[in-house]
C-alpha atoms as a PDB file:
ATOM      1  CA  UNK A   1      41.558  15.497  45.968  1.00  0.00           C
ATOM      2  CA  UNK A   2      41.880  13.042  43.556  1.00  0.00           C
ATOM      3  CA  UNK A   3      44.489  10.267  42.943  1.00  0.00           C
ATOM      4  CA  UNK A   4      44.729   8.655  39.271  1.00  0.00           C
ATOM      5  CA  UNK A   5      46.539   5.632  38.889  1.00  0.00           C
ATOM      6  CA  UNK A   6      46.911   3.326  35.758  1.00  0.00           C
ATOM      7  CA  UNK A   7      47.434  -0.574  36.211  1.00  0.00           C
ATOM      8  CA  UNK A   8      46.998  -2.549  32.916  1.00  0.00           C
ATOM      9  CA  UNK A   9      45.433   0.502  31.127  1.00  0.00           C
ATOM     10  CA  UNK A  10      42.675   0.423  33.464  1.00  0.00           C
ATOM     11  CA  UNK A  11      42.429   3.745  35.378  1.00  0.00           C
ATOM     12  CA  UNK A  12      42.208   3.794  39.025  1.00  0.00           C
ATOM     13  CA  UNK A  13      40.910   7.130  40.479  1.00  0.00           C
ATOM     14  CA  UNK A  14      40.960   7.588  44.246  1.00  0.00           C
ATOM     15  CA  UNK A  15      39.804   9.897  46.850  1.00  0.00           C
ATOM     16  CA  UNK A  16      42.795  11.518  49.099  1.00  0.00           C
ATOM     17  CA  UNK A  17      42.326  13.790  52.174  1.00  0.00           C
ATOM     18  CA  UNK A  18      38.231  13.366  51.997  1.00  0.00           C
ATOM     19  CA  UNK A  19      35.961  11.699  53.413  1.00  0.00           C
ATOM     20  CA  UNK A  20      33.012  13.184  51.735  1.00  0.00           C
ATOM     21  CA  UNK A  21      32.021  13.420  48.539  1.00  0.00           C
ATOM     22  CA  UNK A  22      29.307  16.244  48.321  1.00  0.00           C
ATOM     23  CA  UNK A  23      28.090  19.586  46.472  1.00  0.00           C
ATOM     24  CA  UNK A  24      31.263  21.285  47.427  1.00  0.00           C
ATOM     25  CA  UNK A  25      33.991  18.425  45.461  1.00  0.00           C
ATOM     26  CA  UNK A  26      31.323  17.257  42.867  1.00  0.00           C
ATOM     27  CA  UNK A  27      32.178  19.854  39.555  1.00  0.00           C
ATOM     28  CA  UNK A  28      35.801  19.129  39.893  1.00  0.00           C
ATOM     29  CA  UNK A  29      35.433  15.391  39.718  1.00  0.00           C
ATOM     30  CA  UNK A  30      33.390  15.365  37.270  1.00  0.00           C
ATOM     31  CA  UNK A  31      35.616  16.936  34.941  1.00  0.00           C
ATOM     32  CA  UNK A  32      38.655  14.876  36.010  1.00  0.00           C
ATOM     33  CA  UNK A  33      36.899  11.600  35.508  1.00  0.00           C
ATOM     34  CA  UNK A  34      34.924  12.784  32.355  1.00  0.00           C
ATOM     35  CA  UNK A  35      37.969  13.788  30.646  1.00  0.00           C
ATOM     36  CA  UNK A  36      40.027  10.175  30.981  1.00  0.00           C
ATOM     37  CA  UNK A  37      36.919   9.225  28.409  1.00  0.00           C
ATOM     38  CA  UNK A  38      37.896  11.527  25.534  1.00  0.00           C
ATOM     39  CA  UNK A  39      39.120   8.154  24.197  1.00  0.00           C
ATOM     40  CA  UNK A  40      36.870   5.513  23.396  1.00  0.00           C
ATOM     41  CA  UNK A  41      37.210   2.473  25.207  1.00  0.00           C
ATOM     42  CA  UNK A  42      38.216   4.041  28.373  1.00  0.00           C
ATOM     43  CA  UNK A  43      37.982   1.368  31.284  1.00  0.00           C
ATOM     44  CA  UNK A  44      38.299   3.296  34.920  1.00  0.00           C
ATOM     45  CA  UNK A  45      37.562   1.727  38.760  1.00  0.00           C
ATOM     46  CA  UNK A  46      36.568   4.450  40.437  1.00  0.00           C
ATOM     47  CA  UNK A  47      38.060   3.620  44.022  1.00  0.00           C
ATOM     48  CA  UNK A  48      35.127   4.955  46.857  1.00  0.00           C
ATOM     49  CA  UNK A  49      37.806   3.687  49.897  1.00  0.00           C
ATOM     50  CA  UNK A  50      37.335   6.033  52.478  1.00  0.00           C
ATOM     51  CA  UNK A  51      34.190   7.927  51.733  1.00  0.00           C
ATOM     52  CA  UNK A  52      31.455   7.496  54.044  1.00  0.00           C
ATOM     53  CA  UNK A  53      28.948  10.253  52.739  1.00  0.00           C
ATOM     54  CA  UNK A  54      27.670  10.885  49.538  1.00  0.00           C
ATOM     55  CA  UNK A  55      25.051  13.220  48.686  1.00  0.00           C
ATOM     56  CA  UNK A  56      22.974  13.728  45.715  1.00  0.00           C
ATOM     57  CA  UNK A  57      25.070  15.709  43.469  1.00  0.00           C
ATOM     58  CA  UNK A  58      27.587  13.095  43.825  1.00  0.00           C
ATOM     59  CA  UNK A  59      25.220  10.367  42.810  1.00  0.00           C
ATOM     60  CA  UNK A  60      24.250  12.705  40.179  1.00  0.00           C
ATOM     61  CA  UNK A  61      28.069  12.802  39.221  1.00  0.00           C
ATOM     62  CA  UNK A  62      28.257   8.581  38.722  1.00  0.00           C
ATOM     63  CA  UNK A  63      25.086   8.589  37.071  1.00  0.00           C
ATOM     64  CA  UNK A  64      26.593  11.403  34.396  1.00  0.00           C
ATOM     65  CA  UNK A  65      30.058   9.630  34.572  1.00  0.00           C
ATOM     66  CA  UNK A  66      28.763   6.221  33.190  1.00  0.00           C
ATOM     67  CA  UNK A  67      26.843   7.848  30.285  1.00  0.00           C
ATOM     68  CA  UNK A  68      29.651   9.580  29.032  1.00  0.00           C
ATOM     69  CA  UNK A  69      31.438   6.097  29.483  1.00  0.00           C
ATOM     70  CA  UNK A  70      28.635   4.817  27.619  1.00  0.00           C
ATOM     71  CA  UNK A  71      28.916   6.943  24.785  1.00  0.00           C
ATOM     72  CA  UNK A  72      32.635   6.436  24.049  1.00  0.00           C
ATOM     73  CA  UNK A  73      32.303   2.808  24.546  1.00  0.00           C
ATOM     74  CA  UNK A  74      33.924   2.813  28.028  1.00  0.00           C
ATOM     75  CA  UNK A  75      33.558   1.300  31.069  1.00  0.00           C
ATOM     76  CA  UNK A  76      33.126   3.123  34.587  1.00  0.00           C
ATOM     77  CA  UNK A  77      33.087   0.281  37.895  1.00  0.00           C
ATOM     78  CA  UNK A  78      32.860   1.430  41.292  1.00  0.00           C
ATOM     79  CA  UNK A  79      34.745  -0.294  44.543  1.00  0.00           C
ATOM     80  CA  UNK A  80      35.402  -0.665  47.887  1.00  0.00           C
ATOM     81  CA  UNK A  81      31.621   0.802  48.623  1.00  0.00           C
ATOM     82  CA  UNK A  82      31.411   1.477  52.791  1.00  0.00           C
ATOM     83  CA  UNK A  83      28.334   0.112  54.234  1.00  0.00           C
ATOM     84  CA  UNK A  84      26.933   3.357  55.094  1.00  0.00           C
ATOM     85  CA  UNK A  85      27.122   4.585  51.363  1.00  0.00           C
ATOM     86  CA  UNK A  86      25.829   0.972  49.909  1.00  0.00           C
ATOM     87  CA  UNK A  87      23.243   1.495  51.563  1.00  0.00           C
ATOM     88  CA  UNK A  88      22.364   4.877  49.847  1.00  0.00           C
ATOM     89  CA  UNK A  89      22.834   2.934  46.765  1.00  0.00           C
ATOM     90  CA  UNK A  90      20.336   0.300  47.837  1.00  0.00           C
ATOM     91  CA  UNK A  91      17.994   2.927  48.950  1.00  0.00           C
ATOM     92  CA  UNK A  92      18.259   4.943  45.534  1.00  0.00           C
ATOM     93  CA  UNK A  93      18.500   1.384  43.348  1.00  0.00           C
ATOM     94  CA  UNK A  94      21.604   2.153  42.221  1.00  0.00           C
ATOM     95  CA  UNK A  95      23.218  -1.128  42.931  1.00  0.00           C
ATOM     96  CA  UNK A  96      21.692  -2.502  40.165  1.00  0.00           C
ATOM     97  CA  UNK A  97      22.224   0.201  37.869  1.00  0.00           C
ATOM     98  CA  UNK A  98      26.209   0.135  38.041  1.00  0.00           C
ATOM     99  CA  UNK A  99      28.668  -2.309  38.323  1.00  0.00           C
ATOM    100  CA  UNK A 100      30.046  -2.525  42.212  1.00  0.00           C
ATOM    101  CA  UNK A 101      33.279  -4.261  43.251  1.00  0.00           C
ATOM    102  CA  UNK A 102      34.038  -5.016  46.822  1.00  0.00           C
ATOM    103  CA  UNK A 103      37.975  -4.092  45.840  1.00  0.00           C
ATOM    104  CA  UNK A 104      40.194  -3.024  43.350  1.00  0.00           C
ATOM    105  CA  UNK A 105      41.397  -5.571  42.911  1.00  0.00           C
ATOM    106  CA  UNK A 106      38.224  -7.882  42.137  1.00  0.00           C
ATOM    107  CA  UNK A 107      36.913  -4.843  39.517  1.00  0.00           C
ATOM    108  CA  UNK A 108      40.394  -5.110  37.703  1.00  0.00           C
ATOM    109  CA  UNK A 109      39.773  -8.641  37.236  1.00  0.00           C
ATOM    110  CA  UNK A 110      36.375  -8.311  35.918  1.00  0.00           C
ATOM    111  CA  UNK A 111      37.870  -6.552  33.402  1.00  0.00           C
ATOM    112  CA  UNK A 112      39.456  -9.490  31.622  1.00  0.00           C
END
């Protein structure tokens, strides 16, 4: 379900084979992501391409993925945010609560 790639010791996780990220996927990716922040200073892009639903346990899963980034001094940005999820986020204020890329690419960069 997941895809975890590593450019620059930045981690790049990515949906595969999905186009929903729900109540059924949530407790799996929680513990995949959670566990790339067992070291401190763990910086991750967390890749939405291709996901045009998210429901509340999944917001529930970024919200409890950037405190555990939080607490070991990471860093957790999100990209390539469809219009019909960004505007969940908009709805639910998240947009201002984490840090949203329009690519990869452009979250990588942020990083320097």
């Amino acid at each position: 379900m997941l895809k975890t790639e590593k450019k620059d010791g930045i981690y790049i996780i990515s949906f595969e084979e999905t186009n929903r990220f729900n109540a059924l996927t949530t407790e799996s990716v929680k513990a995949e992501v959670k566990a790339l922040y067992n070291s401190p200073n763990t910086r991750l892009v967390l890749n939405l391409k291709g996901i045009s639903f998210i429901d509340s346990s999944g917001f529930g899963v970024f919200l409890s993925i950037m405190k555990t980034a939080n607490n070991n001094y990471g860093f957790f940005k999100i990209s390539n945010i469809s219009e019909e999820v960004m505007e969940l986020f908009k709805l639910l204020q998240l947009h201002n609560v984490f840090e949203i890329y329009n690519n990869v690419d452009d979250a990588l960069k942020s990083f320097n």
